[in-house]
C-alpha atoms as a PDB file:
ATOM      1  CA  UNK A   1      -4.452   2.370 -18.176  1.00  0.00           C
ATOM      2  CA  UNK A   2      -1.567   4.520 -19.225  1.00  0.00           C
ATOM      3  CA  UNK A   3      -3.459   6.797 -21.189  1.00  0.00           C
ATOM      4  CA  UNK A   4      -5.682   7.058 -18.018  1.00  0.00           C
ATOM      5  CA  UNK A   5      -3.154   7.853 -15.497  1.00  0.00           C
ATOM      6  CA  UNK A   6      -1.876  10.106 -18.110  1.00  0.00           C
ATOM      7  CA  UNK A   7      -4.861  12.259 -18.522  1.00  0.00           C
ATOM      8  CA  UNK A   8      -5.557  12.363 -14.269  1.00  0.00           C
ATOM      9  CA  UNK A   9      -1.692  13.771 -14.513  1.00  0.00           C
ATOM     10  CA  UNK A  10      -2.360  16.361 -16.798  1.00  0.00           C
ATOM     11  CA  UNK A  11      -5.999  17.805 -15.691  1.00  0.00           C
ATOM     12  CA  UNK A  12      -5.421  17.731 -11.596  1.00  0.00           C
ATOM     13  CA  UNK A  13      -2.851  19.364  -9.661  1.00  0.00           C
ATOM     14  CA  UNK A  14       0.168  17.773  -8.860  1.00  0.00           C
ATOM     15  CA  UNK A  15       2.937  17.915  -6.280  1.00  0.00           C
ATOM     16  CA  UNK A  16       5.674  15.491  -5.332  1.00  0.00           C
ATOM     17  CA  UNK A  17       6.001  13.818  -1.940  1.00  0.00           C
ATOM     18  CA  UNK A  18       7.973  11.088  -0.216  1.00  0.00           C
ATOM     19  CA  UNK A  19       4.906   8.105  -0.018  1.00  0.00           C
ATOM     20  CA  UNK A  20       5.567   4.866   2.150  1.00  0.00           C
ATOM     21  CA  UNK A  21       3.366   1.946   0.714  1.00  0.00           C
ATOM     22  CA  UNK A  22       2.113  -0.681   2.484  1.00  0.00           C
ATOM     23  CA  UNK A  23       0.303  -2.470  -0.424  1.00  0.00           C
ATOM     24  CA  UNK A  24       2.906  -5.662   0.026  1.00  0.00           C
ATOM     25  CA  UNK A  25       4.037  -4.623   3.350  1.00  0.00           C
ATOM     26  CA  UNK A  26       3.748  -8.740   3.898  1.00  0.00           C
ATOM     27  CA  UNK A  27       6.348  -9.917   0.610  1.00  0.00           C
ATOM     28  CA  UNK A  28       8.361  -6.675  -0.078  1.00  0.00           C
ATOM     29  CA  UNK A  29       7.957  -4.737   3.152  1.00  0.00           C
ATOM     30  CA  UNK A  30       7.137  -0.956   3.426  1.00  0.00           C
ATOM     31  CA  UNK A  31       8.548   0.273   0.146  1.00  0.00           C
ATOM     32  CA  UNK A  32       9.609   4.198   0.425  1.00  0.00           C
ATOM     33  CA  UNK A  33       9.163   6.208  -2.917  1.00  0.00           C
ATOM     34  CA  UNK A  34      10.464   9.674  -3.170  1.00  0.00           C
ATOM     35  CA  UNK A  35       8.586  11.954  -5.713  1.00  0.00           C
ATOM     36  CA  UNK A  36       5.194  10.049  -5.765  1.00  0.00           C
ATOM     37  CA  UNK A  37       2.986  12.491  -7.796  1.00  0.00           C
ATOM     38  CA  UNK A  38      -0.148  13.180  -6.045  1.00  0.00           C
ATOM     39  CA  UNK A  39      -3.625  13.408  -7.688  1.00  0.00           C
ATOM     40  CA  UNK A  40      -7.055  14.081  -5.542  1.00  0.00           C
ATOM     41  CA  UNK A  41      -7.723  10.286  -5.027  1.00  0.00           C
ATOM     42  CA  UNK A  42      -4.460   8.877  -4.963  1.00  0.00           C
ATOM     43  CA  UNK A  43      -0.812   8.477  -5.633  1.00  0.00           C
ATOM     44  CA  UNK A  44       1.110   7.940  -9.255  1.00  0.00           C
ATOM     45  CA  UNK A  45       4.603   6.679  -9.377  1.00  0.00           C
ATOM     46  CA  UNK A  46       5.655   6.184 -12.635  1.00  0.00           C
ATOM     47  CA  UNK A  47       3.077   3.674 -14.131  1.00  0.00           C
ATOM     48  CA  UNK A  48       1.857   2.439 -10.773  1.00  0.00           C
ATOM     49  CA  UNK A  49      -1.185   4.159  -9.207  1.00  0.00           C
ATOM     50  CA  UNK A  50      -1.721   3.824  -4.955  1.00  0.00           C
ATOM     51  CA  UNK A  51      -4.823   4.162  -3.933  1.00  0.00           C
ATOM     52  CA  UNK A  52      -5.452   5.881   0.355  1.00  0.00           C
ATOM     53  CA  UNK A  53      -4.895   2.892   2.485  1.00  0.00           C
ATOM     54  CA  UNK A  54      -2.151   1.228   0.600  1.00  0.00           C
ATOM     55  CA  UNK A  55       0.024   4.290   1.170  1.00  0.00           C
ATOM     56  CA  UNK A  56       1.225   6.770   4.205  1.00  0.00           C
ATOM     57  CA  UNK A  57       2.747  10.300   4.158  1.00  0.00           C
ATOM     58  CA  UNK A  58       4.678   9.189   7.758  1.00  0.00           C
ATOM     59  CA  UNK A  59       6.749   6.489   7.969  1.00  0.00           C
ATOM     60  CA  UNK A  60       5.506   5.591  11.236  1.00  0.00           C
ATOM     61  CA  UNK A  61       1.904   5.311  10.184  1.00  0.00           C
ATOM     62  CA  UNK A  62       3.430   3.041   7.391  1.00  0.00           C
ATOM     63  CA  UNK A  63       4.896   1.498  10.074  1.00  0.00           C
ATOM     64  CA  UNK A  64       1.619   0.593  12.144  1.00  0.00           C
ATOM     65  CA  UNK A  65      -0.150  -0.501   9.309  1.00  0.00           C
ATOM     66  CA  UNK A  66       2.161  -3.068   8.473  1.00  0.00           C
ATOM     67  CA  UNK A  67       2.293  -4.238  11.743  1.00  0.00           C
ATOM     68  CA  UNK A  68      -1.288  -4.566  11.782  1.00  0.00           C
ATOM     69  CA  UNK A  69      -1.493  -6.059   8.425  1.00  0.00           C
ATOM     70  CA  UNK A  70       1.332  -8.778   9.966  1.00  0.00           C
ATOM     71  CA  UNK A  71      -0.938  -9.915  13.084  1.00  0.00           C
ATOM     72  CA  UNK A  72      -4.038 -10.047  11.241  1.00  0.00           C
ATOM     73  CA  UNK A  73      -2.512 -12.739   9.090  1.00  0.00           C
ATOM     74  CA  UNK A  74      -0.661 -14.313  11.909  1.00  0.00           C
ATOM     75  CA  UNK A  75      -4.150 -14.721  13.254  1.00  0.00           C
ATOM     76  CA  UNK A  76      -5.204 -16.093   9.991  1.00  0.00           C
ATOM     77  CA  UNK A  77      -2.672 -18.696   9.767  1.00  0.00           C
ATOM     78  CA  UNK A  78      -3.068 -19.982  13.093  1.00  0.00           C
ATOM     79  CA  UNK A  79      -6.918 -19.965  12.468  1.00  0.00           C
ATOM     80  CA  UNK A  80      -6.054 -22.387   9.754  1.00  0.00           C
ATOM     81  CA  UNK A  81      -3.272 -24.367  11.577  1.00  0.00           C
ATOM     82  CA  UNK A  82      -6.000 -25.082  14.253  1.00  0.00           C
ATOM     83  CA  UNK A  83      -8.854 -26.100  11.528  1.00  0.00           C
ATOM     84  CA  UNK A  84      -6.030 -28.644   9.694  1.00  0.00           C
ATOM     85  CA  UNK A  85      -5.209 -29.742  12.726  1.00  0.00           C
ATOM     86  CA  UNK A  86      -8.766 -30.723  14.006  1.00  0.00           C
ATOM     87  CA  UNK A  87      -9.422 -32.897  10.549  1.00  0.00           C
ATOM     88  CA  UNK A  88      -9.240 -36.563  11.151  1.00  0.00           C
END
């Protein structure tokens, strides 16, 4: 995987941004990573690899996601609450 990431690094393009990932917006929150090297499919920092959707260029858009990502599993829960609840 290393060597992979390695050789995408090399052959495309790179510049650094500031990337907001929502990937575990739910157990770590929106995570903020400064110099997130960006390749045509994705994001690299350091060994870990983002693919779109589990990171934002705006915090805010971070922001939504997460919230969105928050009530869809609120919804889940209660879902599940409701089908425990109804066992006898």
């Amino acid at each position: 995987m290393k060597l992979l990431l390695t050789l995408l690094l090399v052959s495309a393009s790179l510049h650094a941004e500031t990337i907001w990932v929502t990937k575990y917006a739910l157990t770590r929150g929106v995570q903020k990573f400064d110099n997130a090297q960006m390749i045509a499919n994705g994001a690299v920092v350091g060994d870990t690899y983002f693919r779109k959707g589990e990171y934002y260029l705006s915090e805010q858009d971070a922001k939504e996601r997460a919230e969105t990502l928050r009530k869809a599993r609120t919804a889940a829960l209660l879902r599940e609450l409701e089908r425990l609840q109804a066992i006898k």
